[in-house]
C-alpha atoms as a PDB file:
ATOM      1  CA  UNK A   1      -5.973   0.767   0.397  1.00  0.00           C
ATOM      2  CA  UNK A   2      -5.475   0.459   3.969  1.00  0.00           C
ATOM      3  CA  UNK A   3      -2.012  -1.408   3.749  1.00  0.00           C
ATOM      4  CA  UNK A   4       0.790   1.748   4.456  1.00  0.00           C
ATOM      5  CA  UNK A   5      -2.246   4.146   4.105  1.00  0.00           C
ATOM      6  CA  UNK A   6      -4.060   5.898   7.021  1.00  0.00           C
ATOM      7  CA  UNK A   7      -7.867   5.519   7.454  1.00  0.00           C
ATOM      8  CA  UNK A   8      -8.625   9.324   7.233  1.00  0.00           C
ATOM      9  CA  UNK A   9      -6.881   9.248   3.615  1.00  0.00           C
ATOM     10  CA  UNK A  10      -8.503   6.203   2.473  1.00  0.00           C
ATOM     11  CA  UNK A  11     -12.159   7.058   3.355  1.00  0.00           C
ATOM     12  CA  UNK A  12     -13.267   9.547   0.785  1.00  0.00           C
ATOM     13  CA  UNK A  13     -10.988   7.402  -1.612  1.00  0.00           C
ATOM     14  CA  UNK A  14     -12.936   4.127  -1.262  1.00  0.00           C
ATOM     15  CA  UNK A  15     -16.165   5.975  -2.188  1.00  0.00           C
ATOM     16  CA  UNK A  16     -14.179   7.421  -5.083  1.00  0.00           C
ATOM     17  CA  UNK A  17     -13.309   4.339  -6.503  1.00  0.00           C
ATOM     18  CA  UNK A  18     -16.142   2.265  -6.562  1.00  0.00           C
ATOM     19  CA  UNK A  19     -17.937   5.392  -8.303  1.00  0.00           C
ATOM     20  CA  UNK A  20     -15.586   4.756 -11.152  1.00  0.00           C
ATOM     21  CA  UNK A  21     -15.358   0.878 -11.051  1.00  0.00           C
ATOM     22  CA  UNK A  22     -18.517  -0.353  -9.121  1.00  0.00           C
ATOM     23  CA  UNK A  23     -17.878  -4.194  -9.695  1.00  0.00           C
ATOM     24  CA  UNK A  24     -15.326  -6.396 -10.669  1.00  0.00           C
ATOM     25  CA  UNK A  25     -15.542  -6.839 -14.896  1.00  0.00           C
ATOM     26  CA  UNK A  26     -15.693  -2.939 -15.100  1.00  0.00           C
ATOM     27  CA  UNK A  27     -12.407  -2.647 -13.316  1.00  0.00           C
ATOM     28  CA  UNK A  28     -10.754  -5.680 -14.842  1.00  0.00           C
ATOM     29  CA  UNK A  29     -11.634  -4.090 -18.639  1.00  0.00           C
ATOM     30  CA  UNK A  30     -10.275  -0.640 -17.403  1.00  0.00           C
ATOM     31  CA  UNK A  31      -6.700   0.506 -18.614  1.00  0.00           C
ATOM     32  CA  UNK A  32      -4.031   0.428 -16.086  1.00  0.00           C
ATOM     33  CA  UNK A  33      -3.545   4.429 -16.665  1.00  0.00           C
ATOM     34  CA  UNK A  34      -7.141   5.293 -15.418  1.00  0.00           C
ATOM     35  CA  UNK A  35      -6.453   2.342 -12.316  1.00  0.00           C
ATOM     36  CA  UNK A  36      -3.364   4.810 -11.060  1.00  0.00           C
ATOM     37  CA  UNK A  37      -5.287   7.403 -11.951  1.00  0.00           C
ATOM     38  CA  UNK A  38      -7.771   6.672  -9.465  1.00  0.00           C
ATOM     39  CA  UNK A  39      -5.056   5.752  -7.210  1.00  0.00           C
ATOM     40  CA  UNK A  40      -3.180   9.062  -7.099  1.00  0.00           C
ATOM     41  CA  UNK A  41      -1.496   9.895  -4.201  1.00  0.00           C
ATOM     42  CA  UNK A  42      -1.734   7.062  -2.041  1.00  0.00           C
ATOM     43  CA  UNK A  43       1.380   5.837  -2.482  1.00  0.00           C
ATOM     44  CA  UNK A  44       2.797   1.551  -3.312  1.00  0.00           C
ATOM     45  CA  UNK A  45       1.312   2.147  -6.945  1.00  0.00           C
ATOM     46  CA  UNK A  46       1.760  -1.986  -7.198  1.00  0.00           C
ATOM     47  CA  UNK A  47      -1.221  -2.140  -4.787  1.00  0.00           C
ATOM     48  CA  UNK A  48      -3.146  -0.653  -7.613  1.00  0.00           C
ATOM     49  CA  UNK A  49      -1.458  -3.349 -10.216  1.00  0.00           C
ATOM     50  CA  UNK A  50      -2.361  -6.096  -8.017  1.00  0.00           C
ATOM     51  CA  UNK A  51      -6.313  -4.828  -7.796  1.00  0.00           C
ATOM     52  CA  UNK A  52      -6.221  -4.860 -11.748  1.00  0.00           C
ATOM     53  CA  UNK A  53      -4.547  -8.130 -12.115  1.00  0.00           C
ATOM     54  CA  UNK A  54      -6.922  -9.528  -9.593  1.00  0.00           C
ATOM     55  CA  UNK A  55     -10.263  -8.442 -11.244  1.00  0.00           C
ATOM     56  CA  UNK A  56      -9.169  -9.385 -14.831  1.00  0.00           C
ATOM     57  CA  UNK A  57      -7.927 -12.858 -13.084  1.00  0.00           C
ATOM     58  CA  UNK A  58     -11.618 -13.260 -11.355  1.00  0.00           C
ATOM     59  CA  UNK A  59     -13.308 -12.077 -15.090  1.00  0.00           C
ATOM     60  CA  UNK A  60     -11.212 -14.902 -16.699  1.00  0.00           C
ATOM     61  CA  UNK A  61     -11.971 -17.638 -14.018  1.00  0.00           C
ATOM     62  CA  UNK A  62     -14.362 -17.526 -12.066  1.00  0.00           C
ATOM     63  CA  UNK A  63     -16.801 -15.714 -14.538  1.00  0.00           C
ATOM     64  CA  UNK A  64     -16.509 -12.068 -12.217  1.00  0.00           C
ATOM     65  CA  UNK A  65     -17.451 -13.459  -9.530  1.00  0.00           C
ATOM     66  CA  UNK A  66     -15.534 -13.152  -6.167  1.00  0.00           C
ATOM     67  CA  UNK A  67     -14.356 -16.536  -5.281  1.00  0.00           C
ATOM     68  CA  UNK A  68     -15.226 -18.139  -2.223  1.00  0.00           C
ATOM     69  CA  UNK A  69     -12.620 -20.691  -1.955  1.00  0.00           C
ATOM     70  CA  UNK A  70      -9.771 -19.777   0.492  1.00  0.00           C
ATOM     71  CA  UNK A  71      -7.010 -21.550  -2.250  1.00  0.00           C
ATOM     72  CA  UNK A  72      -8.947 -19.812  -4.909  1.00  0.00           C
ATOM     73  CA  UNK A  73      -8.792 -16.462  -2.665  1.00  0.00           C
ATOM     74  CA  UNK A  74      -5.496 -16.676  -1.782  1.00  0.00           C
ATOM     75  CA  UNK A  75      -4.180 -17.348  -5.557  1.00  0.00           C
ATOM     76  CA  UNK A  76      -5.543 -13.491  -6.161  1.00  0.00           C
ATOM     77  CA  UNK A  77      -2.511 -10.978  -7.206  1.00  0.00           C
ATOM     78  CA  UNK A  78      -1.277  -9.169  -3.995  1.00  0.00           C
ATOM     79  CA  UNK A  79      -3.528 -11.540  -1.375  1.00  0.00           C
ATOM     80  CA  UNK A  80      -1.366 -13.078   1.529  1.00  0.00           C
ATOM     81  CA  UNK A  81      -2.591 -15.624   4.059  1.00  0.00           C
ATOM     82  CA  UNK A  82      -3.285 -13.246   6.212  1.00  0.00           C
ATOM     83  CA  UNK A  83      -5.370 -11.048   3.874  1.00  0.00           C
ATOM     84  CA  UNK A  84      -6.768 -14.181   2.027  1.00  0.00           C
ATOM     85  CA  UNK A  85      -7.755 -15.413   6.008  1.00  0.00           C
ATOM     86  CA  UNK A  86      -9.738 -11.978   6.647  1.00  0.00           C
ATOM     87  CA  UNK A  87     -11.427 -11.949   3.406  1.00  0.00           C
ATOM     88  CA  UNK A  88     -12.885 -15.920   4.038  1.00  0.00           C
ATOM     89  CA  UNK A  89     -13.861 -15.455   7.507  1.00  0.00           C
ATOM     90  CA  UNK A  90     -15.415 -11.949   6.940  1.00  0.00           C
ATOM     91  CA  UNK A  91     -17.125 -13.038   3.804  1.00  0.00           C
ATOM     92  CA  UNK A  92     -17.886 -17.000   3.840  1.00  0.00           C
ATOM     93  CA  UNK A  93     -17.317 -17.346   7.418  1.00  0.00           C
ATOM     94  CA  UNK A  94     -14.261 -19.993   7.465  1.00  0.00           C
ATOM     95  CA  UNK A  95     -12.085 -20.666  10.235  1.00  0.00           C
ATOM     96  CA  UNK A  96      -9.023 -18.634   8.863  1.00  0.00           C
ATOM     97  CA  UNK A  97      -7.089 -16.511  11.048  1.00  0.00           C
ATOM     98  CA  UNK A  98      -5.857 -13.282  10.497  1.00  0.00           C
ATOM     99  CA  UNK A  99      -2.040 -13.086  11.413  1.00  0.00           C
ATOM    100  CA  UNK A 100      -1.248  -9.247  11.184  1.00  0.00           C
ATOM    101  CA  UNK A 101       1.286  -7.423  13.106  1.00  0.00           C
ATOM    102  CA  UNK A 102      -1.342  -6.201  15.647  1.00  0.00           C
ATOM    103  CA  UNK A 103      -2.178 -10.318  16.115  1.00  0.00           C
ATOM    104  CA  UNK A 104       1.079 -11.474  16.442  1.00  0.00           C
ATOM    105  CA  UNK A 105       1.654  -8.837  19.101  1.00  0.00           C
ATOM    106  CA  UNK A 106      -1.798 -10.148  20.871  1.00  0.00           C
ATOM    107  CA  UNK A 107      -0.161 -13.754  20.564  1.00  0.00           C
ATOM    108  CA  UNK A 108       3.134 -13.537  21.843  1.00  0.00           C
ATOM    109  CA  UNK A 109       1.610 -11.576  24.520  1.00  0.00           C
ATOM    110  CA  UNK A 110      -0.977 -13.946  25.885  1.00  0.00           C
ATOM    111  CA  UNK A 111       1.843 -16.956  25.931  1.00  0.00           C
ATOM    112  CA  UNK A 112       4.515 -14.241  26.851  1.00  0.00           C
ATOM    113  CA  UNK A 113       7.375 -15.537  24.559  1.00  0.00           C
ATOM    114  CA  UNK A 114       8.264 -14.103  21.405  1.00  0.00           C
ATOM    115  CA  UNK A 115       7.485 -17.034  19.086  1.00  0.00           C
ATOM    116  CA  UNK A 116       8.492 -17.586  15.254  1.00  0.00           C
ATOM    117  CA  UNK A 117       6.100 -17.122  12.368  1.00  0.00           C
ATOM    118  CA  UNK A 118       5.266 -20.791  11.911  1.00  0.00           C
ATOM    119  CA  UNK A 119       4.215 -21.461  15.830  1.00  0.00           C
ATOM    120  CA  UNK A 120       1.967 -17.944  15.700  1.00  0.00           C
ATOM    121  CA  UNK A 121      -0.224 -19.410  12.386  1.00  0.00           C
ATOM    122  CA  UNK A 122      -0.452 -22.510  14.925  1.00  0.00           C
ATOM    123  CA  UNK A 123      -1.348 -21.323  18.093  1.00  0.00           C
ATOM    124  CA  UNK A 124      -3.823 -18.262  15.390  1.00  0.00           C
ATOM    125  CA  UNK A 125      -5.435 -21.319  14.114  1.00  0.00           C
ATOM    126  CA  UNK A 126      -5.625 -23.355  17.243  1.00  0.00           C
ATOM    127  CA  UNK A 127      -8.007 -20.458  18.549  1.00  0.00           C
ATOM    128  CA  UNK A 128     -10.485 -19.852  15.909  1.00  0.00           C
ATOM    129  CA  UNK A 129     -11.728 -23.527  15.187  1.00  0.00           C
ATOM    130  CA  UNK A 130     -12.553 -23.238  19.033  1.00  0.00           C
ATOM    131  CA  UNK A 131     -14.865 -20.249  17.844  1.00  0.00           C
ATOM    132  CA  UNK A 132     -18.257 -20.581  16.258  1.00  0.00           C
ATOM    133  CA  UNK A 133     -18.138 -16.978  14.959  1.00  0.00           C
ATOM    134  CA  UNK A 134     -14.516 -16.639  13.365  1.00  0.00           C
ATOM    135  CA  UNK A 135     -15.565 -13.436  11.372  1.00  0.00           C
ATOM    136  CA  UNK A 136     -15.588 -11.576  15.029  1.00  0.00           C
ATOM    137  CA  UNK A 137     -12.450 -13.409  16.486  1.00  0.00           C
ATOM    138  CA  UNK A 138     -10.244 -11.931  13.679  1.00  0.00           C
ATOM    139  CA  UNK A 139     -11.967  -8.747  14.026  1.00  0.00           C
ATOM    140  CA  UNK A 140     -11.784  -8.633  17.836  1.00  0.00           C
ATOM    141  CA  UNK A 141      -8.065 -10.185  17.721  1.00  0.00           C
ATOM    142  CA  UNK A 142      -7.117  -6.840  15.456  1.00  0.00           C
ATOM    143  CA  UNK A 143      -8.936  -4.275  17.639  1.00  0.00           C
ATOM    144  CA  UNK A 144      -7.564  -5.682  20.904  1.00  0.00           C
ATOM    145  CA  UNK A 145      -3.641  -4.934  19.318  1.00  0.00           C
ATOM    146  CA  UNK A 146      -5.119  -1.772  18.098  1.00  0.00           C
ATOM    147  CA  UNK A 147      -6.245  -0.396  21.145  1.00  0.00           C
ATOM    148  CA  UNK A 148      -5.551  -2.124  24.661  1.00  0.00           C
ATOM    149  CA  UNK A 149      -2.687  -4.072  23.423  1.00  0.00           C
ATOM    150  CA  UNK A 150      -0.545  -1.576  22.046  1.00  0.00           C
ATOM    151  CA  UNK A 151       3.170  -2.255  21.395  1.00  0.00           C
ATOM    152  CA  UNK A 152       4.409   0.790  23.584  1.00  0.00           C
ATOM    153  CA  UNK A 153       1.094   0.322  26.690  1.00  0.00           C
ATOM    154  CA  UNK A 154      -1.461  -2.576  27.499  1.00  0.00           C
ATOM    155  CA  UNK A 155      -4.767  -1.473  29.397  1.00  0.00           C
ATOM    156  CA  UNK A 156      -4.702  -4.562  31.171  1.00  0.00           C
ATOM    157  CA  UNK A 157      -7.645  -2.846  33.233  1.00  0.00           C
ATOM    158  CA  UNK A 158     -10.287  -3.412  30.715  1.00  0.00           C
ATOM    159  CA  UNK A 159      -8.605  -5.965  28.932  1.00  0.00           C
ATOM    160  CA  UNK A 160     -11.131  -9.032  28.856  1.00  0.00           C
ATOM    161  CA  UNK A 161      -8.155 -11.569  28.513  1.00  0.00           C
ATOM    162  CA  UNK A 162      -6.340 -10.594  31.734  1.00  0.00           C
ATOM    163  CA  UNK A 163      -7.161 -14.007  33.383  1.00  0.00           C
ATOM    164  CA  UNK A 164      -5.462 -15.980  30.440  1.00  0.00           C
ATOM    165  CA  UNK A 165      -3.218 -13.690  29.302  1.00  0.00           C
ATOM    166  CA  UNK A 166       0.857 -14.851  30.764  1.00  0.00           C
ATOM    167  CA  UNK A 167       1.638 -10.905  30.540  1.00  0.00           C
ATOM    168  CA  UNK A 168      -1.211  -9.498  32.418  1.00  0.00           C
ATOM    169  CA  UNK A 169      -0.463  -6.135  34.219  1.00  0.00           C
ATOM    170  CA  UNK A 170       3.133  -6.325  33.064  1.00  0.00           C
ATOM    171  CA  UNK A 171       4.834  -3.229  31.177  1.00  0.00           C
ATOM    172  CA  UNK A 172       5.624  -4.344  27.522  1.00  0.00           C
ATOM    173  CA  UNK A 173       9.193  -4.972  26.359  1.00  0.00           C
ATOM    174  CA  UNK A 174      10.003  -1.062  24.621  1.00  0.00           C
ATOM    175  CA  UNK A 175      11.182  -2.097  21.432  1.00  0.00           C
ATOM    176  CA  UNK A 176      12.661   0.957  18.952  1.00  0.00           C
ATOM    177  CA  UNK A 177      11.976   0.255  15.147  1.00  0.00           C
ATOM    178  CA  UNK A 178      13.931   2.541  12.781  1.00  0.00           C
ATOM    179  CA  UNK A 179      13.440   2.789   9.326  1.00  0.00           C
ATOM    180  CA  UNK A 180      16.915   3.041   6.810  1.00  0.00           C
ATOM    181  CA  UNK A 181      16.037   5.596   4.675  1.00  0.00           C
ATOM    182  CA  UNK A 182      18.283   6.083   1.613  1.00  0.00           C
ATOM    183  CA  UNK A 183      18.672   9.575  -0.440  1.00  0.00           C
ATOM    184  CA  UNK A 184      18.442   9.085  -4.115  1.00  0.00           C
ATOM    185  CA  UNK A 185      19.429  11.780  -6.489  1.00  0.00           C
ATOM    186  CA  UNK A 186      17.357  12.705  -9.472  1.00  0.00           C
ATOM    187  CA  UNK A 187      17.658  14.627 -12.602  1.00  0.00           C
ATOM    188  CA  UNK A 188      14.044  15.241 -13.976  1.00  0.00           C
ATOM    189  CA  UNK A 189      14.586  16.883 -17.456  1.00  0.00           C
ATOM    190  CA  UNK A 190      11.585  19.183 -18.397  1.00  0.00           C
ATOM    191  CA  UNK A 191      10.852  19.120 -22.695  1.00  0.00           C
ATOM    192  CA  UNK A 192       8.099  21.899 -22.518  1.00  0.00           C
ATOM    193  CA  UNK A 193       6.818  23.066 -26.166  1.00  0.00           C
ATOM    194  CA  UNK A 194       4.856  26.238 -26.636  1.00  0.00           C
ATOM    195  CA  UNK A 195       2.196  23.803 -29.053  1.00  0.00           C
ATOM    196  CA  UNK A 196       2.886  20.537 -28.267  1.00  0.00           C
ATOM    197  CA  UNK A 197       2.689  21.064 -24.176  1.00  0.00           C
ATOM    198  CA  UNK A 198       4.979  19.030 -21.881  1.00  0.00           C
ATOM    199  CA  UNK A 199       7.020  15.081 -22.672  1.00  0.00           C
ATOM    200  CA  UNK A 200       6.774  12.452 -20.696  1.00  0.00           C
ATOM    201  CA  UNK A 201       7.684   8.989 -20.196  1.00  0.00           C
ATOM    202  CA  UNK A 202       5.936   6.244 -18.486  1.00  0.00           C
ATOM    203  CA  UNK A 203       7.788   4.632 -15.414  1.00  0.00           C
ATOM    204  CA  UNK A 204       9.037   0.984 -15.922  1.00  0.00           C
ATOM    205  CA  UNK A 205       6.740  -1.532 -14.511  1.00  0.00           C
ATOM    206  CA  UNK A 206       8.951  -1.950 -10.774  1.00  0.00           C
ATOM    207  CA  UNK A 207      10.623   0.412  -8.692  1.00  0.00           C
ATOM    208  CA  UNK A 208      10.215   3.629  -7.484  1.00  0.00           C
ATOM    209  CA  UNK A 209       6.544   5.462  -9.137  1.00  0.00           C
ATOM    210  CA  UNK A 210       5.849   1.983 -11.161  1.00  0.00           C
ATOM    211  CA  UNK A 211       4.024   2.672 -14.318  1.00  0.00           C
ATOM    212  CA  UNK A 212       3.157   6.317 -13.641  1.00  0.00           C
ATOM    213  CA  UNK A 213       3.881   9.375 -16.145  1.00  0.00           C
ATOM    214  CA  UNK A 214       7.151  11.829 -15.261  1.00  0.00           C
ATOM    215  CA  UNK A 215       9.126  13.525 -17.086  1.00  0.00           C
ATOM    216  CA  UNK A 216      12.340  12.047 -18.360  1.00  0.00           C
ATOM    217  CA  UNK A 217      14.450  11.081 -15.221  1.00  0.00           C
ATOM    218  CA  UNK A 218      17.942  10.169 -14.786  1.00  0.00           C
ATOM    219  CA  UNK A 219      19.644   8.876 -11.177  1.00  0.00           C
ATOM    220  CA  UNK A 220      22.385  10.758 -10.637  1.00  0.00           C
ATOM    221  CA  UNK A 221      26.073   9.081  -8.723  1.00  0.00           C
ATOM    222  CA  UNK A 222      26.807  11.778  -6.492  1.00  0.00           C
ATOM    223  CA  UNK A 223      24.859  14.121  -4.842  1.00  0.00           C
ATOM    224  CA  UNK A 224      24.990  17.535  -6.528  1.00  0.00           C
ATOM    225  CA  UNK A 225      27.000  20.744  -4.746  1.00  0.00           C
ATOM    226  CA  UNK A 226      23.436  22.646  -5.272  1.00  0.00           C
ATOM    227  CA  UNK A 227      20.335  22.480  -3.696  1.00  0.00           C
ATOM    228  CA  UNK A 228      17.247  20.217  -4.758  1.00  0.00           C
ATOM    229  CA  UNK A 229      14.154  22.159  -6.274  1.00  0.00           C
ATOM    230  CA  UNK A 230      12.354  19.104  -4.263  1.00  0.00           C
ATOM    231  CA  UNK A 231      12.962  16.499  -1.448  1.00  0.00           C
ATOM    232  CA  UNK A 232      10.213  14.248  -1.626  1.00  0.00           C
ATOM    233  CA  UNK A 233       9.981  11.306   1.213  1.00  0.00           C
ATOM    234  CA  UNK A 234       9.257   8.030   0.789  1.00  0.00           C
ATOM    235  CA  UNK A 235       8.995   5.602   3.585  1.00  0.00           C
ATOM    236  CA  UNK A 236      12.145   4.126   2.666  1.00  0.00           C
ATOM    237  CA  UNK A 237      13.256   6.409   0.187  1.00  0.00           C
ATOM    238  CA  UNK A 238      14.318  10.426   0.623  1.00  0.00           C
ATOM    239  CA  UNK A 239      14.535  11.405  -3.044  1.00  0.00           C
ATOM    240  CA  UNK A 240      15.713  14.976  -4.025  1.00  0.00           C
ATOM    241  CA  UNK A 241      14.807  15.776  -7.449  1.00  0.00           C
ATOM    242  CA  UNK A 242      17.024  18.786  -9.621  1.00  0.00           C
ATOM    243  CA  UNK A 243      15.104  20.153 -12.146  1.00  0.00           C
ATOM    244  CA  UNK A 244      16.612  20.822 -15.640  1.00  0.00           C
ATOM    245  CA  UNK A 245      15.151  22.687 -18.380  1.00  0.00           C
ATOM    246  CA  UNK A 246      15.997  21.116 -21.583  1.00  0.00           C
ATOM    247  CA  UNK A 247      15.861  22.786 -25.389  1.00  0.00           C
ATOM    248  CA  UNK A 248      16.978  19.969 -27.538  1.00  0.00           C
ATOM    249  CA  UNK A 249      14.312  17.865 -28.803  1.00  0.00           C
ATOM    250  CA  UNK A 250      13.296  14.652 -26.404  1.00  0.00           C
ATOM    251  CA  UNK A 251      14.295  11.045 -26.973  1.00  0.00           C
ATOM    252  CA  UNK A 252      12.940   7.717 -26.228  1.00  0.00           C
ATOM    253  CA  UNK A 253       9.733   6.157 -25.236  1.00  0.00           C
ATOM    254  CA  UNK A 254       7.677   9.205 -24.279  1.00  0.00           C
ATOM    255  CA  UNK A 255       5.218  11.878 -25.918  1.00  0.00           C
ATOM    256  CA  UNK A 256       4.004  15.177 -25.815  1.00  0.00           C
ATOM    257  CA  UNK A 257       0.590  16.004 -23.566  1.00  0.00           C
ATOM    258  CA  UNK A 258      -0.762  19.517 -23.315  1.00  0.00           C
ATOM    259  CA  UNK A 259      -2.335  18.554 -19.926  1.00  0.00           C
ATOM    260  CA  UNK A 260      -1.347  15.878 -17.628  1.00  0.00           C
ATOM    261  CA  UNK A 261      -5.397  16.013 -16.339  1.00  0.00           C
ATOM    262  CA  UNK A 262      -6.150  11.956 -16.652  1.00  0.00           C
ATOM    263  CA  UNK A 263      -2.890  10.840 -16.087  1.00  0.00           C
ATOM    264  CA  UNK A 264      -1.377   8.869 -12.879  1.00  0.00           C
ATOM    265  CA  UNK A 265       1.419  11.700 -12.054  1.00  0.00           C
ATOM    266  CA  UNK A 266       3.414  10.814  -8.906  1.00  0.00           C
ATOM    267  CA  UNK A 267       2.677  13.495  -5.790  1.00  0.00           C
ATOM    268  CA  UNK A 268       6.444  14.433  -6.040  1.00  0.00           C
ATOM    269  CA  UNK A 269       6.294  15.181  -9.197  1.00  0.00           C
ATOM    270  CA  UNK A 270       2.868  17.476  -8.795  1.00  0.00           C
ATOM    271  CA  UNK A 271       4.610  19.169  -5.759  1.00  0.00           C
ATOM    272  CA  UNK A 272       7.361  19.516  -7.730  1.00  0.00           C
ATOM    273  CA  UNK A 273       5.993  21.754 -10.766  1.00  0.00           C
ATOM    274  CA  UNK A 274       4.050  23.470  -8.222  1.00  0.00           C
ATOM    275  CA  UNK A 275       6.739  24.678  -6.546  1.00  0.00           C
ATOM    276  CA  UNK A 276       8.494  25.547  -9.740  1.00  0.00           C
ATOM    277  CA  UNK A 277       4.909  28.053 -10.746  1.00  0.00           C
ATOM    278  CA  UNK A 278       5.608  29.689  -6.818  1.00  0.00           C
ATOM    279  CA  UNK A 279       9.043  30.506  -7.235  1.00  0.00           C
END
């Protein structure tokens, strides 16, 4: 949850969703819909996939139970080296490094040179088999890039590492990151019935709002002379969504719900219709 997600929106989450699914076989036999459901407006839906496809993956193998192999760990749906590293070392206390951004920062730092990925998971895993407790190494090695080794400021003052580190008490290298952000223009056609309620579709399994419910949607060429009902921001995306009421009777692979309550409806889409009740 914490991947593209701040802390202060994932902390009443986490408690959330182990209410619903408090161990692994109850969230493997879950339906996908009630997993995004739970996942509602914390964006990367495919996080949420991954979780499932995890869990059911553990149920099949390894009888439900976490593994505690780091090959077995690391062969989980969505789980990287780096995440499969934390998870060992934290859990079954192996001597796997964590190589996160805040790390690799810490890294190139301490040998001031800006090295390639494959000479960081060296010199990451040189380091912890010199450490008896590898579980607080990775933790320590995150904090320290959190919080005196920033990318922008070092407190070299009451930095512990000052007498190793090659960049002690020198100002960091300002480096600006910008993010290309693309508009996309979307039609969202609204099939509203006075019995049957409202018809929607269910996203395709990649791209944009994977797997979630919307109305029918359509991406448009050109950007339209009028004005969006909606711009909803993505981190890479800026979408502006043009609503269009529609009498004719829907097509294609949707159906009719008098409520959307229970389904995994994308935020844009909720701030969408919300807007549309306010104006």
């Amino acid at each position: 949850m914490l991947q593209q997600t701040q802390v202060k929106t994932v902390l009443p989450r986490y408690t959330e969703w182990f209410e619903v699914f408090p161990d692994i076989k109850t969230l493997a036999a879950a339906h996908i819909d009630d997993v995004f459901k739970q996942w509602e407006g914390l964006g990367y839906y495919r996080r949420a996939r991954f979780i499932h496809e995890a869990a059911q993956h553990i149920t099949k193998h390894f009888n439900g139970v976490f593994p505690a192999n780091f090959e077995d760990i690391l062969s989980l749906k969505g789980i990287g080296r780096s995440t499969a590293g934390a998870i060992s070392s934290f859990c079954f206390q192996t001597a796997t490094p964590v190589l996160d951004g805040n790390v690799k920062r810490v890294l190139s730092t301490w040998q001031k040179d800006d090295l390639n990925e494959k000479a960081l998971w060296q010199l990451a895993q040189n380091y912890i088999d010199q450490c008896n407790q590898p579980d607080t190494w990775n933790q320590a090695m995150m904090e320290l890039g959190a919080t005196l080794c920033q990318a922008r400021k070092r407190n070299c003052e009451t930095c512990p590492m000052t007498s190793t580190c090659q960049s002690a008490f020198t100002e960091p290298l300002k480096k600006t990151s910008t993010i290309k952000m693309k508009d996309v223009y979307w039609q969202v056609f609204v099939h509203q019935h006075q019995q049957h309620g409202i018809w929607l579709e269910q996203r395709p399994e990649n791209g944009i709002w994977a797997g979630l419910w919307t109305p029918p949607i359509i991406e448009l060429a050109a950007k339209p002379k009028h004005k969006p009902n909606l711009v909803h921001q993505l981190t890479h995306r800026r979408i502006h969504l043009y609503l269009k009421d529609e009498q004719s009777e829907p097509t294609g692979h949707g159906q009719w719900f008098t409520s959307w309550e229970g389904l995994a409806v994308p935020t844009g889409i909720h701030r969408l219709f919300e807007q549309r009740v306010t104006d």
